[in-house]
C-alpha atoms as a PDB file:
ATOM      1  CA  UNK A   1      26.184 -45.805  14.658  1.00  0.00           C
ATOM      2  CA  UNK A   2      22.875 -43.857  14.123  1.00  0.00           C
ATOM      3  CA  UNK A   3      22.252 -40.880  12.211  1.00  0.00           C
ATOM      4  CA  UNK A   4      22.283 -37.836  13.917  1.00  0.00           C
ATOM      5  CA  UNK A   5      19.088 -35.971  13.487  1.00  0.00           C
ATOM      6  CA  UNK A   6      18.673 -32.837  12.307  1.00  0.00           C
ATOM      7  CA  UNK A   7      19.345 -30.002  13.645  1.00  0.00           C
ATOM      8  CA  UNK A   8      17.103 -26.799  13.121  1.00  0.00           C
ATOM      9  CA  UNK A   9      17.854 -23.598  14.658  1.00  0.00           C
ATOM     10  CA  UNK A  10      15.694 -21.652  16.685  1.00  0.00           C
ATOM     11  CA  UNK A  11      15.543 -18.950  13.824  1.00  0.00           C
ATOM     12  CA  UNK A  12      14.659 -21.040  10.628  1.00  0.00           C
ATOM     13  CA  UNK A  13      12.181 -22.982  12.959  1.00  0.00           C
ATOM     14  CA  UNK A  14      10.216 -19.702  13.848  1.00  0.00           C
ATOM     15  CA  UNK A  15      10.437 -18.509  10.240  1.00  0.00           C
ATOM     16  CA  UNK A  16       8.937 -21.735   9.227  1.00  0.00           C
ATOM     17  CA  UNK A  17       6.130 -21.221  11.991  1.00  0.00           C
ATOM     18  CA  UNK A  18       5.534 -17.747  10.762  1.00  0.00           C
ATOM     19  CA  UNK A  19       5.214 -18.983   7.813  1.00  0.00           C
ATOM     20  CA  UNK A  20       2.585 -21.416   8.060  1.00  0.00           C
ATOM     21  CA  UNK A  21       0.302 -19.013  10.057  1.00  0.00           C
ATOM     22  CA  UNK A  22       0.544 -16.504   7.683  1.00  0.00           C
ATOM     23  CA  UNK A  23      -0.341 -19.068   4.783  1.00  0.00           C
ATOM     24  CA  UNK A  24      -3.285 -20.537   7.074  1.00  0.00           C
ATOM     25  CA  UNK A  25      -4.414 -16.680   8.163  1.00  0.00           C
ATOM     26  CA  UNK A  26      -4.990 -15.833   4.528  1.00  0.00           C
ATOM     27  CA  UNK A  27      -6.862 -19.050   3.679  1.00  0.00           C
ATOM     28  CA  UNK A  28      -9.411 -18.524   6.273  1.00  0.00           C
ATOM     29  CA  UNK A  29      -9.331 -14.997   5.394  1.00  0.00           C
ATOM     30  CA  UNK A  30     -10.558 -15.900   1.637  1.00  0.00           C
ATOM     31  CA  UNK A  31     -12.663 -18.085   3.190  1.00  0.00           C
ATOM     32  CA  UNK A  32     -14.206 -15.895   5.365  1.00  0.00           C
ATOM     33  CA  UNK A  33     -14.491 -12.791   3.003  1.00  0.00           C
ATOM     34  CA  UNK A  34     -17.641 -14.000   0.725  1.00  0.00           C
ATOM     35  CA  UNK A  35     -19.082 -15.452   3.813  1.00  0.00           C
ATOM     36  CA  UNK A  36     -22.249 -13.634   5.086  1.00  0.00           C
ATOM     37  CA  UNK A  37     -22.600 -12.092   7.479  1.00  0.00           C
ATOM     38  CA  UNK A  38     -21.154  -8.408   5.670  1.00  0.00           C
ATOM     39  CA  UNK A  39     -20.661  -6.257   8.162  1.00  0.00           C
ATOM     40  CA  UNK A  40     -21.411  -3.428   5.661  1.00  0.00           C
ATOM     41  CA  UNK A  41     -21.222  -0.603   8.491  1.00  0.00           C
ATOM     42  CA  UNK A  42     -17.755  -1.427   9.756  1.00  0.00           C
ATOM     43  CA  UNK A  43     -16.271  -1.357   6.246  1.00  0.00           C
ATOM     44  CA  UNK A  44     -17.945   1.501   5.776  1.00  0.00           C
ATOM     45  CA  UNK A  45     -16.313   3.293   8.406  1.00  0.00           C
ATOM     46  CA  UNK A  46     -12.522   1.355   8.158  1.00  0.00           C
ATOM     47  CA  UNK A  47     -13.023   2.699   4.704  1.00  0.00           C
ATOM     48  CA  UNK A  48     -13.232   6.035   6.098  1.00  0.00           C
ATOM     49  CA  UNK A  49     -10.649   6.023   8.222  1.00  0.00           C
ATOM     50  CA  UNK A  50      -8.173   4.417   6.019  1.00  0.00           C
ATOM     51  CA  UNK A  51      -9.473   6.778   2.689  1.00  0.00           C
ATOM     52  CA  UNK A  52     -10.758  10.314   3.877  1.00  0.00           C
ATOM     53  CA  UNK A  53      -8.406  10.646   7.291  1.00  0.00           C
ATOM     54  CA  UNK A  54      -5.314   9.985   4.952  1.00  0.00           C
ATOM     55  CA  UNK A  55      -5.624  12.811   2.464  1.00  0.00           C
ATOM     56  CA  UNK A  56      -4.030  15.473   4.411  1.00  0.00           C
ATOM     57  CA  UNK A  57      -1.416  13.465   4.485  1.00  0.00           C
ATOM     58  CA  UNK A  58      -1.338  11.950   0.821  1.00  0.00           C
ATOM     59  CA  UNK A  59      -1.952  15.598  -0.831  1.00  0.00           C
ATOM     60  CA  UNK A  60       1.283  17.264   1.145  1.00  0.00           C
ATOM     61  CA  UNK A  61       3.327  14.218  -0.108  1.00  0.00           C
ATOM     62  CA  UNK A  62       2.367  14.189  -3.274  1.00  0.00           C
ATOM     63  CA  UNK A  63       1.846  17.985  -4.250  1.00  0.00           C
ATOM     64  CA  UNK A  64       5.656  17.938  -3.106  1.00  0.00           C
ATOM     65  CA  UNK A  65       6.686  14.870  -4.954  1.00  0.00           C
ATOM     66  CA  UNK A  66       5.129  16.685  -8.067  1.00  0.00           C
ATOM     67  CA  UNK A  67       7.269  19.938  -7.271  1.00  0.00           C
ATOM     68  CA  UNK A  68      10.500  18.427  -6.602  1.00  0.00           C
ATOM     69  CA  UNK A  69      10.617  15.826  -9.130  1.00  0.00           C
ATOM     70  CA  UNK A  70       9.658  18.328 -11.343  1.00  0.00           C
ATOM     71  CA  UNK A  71      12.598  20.835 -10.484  1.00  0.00           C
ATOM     72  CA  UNK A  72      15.175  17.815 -10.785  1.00  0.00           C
ATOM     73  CA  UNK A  73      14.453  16.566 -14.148  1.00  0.00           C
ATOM     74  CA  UNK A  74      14.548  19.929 -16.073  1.00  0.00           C
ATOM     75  CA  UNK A  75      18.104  20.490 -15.496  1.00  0.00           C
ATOM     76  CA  UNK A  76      18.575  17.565 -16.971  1.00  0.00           C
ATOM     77  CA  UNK A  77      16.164  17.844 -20.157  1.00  0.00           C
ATOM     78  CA  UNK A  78      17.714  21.597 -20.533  1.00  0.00           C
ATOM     79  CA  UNK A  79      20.850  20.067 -21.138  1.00  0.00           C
ATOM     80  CA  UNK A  80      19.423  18.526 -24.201  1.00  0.00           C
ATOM     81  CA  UNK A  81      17.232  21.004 -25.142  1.00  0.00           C
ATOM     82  CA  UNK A  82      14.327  19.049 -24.380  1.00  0.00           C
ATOM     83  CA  UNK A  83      12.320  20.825 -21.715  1.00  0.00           C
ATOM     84  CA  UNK A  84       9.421  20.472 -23.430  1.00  0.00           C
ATOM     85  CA  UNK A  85       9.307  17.150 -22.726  1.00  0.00           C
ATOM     86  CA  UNK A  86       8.630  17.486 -18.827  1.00  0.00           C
ATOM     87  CA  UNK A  87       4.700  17.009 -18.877  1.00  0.00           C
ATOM     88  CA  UNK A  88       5.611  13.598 -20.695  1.00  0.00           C
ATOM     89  CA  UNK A  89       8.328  12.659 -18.368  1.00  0.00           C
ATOM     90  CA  UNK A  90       6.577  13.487 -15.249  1.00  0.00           C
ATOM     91  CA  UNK A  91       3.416  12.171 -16.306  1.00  0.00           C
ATOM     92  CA  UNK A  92       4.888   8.846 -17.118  1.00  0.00           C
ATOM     93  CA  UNK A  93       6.867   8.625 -13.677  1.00  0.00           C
ATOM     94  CA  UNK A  94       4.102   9.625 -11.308  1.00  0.00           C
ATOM     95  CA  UNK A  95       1.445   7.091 -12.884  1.00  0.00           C
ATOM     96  CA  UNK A  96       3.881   4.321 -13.770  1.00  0.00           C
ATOM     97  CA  UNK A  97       6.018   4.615 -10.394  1.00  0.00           C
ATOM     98  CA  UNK A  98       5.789   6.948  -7.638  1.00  0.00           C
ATOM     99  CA  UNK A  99       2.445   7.711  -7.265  1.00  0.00           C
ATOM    100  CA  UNK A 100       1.684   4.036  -6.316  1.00  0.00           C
ATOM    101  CA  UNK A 101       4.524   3.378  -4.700  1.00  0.00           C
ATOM    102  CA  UNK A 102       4.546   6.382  -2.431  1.00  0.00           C
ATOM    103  CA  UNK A 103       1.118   5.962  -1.895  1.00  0.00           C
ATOM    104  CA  UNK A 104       1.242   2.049  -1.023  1.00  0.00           C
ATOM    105  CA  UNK A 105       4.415   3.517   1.566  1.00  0.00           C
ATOM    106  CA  UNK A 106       2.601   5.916   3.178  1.00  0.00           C
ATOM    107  CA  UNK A 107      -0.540   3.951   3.777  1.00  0.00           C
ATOM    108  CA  UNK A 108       2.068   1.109   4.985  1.00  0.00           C
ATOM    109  CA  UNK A 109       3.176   3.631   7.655  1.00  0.00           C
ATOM    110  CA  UNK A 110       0.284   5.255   8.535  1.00  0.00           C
ATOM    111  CA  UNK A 111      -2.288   2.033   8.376  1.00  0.00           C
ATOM    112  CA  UNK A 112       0.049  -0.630   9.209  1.00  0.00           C
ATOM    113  CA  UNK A 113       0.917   0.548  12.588  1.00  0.00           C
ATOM    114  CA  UNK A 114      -2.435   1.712  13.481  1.00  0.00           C
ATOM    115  CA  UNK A 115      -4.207  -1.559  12.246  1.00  0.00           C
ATOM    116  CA  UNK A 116      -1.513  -3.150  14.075  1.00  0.00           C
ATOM    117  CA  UNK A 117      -1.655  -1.763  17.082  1.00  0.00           C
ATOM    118  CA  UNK A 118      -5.227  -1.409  17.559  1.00  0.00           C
ATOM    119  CA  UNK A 119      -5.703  -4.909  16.817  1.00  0.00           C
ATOM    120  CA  UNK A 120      -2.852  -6.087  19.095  1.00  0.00           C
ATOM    121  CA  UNK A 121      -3.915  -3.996  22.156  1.00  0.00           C
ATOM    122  CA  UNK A 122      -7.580  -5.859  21.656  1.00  0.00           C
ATOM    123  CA  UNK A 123      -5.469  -8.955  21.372  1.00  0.00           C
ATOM    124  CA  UNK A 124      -3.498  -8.711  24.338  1.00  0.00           C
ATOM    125  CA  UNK A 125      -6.753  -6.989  26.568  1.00  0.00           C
ATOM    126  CA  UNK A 126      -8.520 -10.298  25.625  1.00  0.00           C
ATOM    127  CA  UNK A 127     -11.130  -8.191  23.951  1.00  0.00           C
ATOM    128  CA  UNK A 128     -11.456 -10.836  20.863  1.00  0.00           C
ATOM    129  CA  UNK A 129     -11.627 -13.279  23.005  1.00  0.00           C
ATOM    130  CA  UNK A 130     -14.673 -11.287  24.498  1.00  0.00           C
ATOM    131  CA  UNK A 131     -16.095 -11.094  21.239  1.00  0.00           C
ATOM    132  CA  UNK A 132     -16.074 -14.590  19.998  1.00  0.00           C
ATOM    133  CA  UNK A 133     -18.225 -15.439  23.964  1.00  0.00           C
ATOM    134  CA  UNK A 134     -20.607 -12.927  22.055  1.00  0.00           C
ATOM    135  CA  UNK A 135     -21.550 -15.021  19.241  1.00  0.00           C
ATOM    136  CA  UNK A 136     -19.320 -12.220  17.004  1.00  0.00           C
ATOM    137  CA  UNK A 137     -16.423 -13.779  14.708  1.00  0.00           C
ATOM    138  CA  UNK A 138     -13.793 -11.438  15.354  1.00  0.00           C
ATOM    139  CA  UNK A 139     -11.902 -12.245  12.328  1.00  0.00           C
ATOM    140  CA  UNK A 140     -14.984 -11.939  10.063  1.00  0.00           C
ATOM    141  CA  UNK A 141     -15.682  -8.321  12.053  1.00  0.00           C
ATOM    142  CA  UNK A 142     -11.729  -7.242  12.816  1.00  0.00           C
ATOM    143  CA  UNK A 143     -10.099  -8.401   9.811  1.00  0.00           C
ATOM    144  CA  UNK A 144     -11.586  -8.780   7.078  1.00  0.00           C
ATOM    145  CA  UNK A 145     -13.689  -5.308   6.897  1.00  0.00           C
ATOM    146  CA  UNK A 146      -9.900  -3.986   7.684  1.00  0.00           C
ATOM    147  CA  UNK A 147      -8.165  -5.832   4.972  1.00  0.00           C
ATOM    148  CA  UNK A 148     -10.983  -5.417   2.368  1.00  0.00           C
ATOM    149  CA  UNK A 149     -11.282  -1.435   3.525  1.00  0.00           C
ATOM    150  CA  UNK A 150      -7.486  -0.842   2.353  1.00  0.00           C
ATOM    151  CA  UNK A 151      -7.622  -3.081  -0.941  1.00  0.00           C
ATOM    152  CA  UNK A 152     -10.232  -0.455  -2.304  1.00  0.00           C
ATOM    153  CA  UNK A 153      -8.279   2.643  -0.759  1.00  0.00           C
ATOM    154  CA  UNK A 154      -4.927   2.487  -1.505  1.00  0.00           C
ATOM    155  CA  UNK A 155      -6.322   2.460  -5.356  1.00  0.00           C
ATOM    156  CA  UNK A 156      -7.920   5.628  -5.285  1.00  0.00           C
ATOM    157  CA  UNK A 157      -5.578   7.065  -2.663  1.00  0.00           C
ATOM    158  CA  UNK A 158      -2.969   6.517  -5.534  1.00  0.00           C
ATOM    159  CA  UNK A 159      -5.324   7.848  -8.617  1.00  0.00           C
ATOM    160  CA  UNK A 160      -5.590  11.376  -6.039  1.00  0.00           C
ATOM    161  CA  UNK A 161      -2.140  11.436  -5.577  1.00  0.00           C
ATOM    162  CA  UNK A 162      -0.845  11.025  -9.059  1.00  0.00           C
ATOM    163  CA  UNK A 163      -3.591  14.041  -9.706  1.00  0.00           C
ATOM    164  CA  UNK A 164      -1.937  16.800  -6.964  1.00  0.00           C
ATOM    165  CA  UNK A 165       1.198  15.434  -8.116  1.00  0.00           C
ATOM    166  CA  UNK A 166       0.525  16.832 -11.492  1.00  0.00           C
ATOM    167  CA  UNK A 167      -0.808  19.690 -10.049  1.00  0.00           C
ATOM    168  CA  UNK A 168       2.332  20.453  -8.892  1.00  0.00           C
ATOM    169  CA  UNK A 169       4.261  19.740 -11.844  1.00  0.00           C
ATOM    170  CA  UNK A 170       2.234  21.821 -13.763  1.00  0.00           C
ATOM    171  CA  UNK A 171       2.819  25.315 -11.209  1.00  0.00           C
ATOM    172  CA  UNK A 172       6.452  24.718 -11.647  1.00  0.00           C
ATOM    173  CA  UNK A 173       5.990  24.165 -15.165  1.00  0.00           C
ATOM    174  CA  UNK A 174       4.065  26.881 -16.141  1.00  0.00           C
ATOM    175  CA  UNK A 175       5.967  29.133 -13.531  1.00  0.00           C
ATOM    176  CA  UNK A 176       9.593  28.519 -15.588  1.00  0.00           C
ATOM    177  CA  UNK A 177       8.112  27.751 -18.794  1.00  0.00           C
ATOM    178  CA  UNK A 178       4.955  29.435 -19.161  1.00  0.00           C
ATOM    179  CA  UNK A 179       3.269  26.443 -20.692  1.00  0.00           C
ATOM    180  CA  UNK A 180      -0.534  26.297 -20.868  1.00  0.00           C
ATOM    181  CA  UNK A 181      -2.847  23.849 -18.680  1.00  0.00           C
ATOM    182  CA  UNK A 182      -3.611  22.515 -21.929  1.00  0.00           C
ATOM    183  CA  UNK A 183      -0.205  21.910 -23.507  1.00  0.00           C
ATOM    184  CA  UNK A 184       0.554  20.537 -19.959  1.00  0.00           C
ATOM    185  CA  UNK A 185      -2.593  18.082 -20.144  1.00  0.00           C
ATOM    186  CA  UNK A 186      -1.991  17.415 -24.239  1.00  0.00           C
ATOM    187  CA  UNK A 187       1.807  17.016 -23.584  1.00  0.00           C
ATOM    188  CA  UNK A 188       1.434  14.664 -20.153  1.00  0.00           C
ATOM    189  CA  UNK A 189      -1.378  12.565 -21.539  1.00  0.00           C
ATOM    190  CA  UNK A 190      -0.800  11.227 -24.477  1.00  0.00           C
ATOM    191  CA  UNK A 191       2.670   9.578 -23.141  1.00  0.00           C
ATOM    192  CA  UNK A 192       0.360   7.340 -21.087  1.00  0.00           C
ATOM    193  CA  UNK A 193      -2.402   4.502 -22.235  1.00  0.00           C
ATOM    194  CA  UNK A 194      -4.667   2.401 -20.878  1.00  0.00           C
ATOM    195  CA  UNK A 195      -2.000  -0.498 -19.764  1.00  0.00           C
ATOM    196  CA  UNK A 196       0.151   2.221 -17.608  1.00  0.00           C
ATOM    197  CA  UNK A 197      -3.073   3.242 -15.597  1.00  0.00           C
ATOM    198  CA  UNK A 198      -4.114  -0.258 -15.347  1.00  0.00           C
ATOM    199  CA  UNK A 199      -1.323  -1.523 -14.054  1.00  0.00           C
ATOM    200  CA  UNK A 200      -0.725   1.302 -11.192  1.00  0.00           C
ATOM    201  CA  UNK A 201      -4.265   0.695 -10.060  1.00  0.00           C
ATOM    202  CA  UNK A 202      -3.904  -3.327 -10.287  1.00  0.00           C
ATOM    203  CA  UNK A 203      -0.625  -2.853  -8.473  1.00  0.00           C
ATOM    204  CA  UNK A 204      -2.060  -0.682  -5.592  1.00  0.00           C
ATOM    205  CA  UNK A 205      -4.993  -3.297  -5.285  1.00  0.00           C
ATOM    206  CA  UNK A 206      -2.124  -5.956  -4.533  1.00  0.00           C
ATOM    207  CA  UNK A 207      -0.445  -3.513  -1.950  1.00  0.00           C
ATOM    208  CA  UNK A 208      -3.546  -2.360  -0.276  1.00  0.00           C
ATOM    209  CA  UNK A 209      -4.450  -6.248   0.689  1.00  0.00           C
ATOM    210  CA  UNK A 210      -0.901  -6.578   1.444  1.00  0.00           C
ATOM    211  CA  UNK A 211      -1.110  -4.027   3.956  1.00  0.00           C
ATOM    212  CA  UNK A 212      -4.276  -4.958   4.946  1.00  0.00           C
ATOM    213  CA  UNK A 213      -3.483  -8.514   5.382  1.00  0.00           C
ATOM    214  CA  UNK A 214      -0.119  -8.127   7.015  1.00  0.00           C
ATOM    215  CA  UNK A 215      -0.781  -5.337   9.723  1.00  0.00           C
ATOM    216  CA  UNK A 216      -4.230  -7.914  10.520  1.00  0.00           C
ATOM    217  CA  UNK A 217      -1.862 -10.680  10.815  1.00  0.00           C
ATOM    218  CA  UNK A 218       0.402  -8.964  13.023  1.00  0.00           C
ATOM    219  CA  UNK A 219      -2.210  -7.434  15.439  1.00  0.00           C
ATOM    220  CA  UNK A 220      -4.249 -10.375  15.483  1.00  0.00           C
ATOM    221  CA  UNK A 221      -1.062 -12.611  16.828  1.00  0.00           C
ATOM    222  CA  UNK A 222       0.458 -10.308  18.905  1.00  0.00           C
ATOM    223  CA  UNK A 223       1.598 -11.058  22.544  1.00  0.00           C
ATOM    224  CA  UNK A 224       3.777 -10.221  25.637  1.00  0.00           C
ATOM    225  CA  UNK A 225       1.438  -7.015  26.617  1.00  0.00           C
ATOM    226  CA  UNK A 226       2.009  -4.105  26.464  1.00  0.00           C
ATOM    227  CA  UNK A 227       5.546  -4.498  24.623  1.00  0.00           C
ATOM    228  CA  UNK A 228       3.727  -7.363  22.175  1.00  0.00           C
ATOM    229  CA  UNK A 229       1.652  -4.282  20.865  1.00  0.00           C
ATOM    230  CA  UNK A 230       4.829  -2.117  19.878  1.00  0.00           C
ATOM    231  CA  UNK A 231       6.277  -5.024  18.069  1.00  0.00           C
ATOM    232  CA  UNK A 232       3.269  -6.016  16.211  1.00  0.00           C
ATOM    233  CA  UNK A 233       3.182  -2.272  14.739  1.00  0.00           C
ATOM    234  CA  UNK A 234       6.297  -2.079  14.143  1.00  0.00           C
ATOM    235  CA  UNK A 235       6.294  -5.653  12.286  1.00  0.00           C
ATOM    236  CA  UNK A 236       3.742  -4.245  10.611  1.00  0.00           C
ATOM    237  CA  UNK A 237       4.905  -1.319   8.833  1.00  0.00           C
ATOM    238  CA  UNK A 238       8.223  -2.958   8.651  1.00  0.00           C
ATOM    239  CA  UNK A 239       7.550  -6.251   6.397  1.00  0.00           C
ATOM    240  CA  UNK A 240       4.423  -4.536   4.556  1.00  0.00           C
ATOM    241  CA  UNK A 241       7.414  -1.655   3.210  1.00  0.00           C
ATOM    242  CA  UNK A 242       9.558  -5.140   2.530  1.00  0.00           C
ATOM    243  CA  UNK A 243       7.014  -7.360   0.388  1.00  0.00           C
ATOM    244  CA  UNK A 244       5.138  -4.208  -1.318  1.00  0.00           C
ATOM    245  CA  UNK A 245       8.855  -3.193  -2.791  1.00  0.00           C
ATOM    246  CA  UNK A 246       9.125  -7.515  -3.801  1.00  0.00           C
ATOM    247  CA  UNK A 247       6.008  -6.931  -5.355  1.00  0.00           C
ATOM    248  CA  UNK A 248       6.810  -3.734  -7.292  1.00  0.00           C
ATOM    249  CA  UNK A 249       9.360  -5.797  -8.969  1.00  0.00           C
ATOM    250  CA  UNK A 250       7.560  -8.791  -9.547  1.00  0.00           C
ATOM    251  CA  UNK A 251       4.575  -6.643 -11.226  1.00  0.00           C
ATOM    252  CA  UNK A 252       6.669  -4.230 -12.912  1.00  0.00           C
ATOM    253  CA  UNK A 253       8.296  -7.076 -14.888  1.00  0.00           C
ATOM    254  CA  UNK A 254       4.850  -8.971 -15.866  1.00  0.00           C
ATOM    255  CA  UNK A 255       3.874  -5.747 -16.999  1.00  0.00           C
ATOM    256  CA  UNK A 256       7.243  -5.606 -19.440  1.00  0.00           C
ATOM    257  CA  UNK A 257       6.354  -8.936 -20.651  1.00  0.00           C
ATOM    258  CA  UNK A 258       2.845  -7.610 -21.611  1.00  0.00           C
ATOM    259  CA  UNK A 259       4.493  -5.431 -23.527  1.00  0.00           C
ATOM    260  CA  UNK A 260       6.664  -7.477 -25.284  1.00  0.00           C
ATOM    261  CA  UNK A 261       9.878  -6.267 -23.594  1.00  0.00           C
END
């Protein structure tokens, strides 16, 4: 009697599918990136609209982060009698964790569905098609200026937002404790080195591209109309959110081995 072949569900077979395009989507997109011609311009501006239009945004969130995380910890340290400790503790948690992460989540909300979107309504509109009858590589032009727009962004979106962050620890601070912008600065600062920064910046590179990459991927692929569009933002923000947090672990621990931990 012959074997029975295998069977492979309609699920595992479209993960597997997914799969390979993304792999094969970010190969040509390293293969495109150092590839002339730079579209200098349109990076320019991507980097504009991902950078400078998400500051409103990215000072409100983290001004209140700074506040709030802030007012939480100092019952805690005034039940040891260590309330002095706050500019350490606060410093150390905005550069070494939220900061990055809250940045990386917002710009996954914010630039993941509109990189999505905007990519999958040119998608479905068959305006790349129209592009590529124009002699213009729409990856080279659509993706990568995208992709390479948020992996220098999300960095110094991050380094902002761990600054009004601080700001706002330091007003609650100095309004319950009275403590001096300079004991604040002395206190905050030298709980930190060079490897903590380092690694929040290297970090936010990864989850910039990983936005970047993913909401491209998404937009670029999308179908079904006007209903492929919706999906492809929502995938978007959805499974950027899911890797950065995989990645947060995966970092956080080669960063403990660094240290010897």
């Amino acid at each position: 009697m012959p074997p029975r072949p295998a069977v492979i569900t309609p699920g595992i077979d479209a993960f597997a599918i997914s799969v390979h395009g993304g792999v094969m989507f970010l190969r040509r997109f390293f293969a495109e990136v150092l590839r002339p011609p730079y579209h200098f311009r349109e990076m320019i501006k991507q980097c504009y609209e991902v950078g400078y239009k998400s500051l409103p945004l990215v000072t409100v969130t983290g001004f209140i982060t700074g506040i709030v995380f802030t007012k939480q910890s100092r019952p805690s340290l005034a039940a040891f009698g260590a309330t002095s400790w706050l500019p350490s503790l606060i410093t150390i948690a905005l550069v070494g964790s939220l900061a990055p992460l809250i940045t990386s989540l917002i710009c996954a909300g914010k630039l993941g569905s509109s990189i999505g979107a905007e990519l999958g309504s040119m998608k479905v509109t068959e305006q790349i098609e129209a592009m590529e009858v124009s002699a213009i590589n729409p990856f080279k032009y659509l993706v990568v200026t995208r992709t390479v727009a948020t992996t220098l962004m999300v960095p110094a979106l991050m380094l902002y937002c761990c600054f009004i962050g601080l700001v706002g620890s330091y007003l609650n601070v100095h309004g319950s404790e009275a403590t001096s912008l300079a004991a604040f600065v002395k206190g905050g600062f030298s709980s930190i080195g060079f490897l903590d920064v380092g690694s929040s910046v290297a970090k936010c590179f990864v989850f910039g591209f990983t936005i970047g990459i993913i909401a491209c991927y998404q937009g670029f692929n999308a179908t079904s109309g006007t209903q492929g569009v919706g999906k492809a933002a929502n995938r978007s923000v959805v499974l950027s959110m899911f890797v950065i947090f995989i990645e947060e672990v995966l970092i956080v621990q080669i960063t403990l081995w660094m240290r010897g931990f």
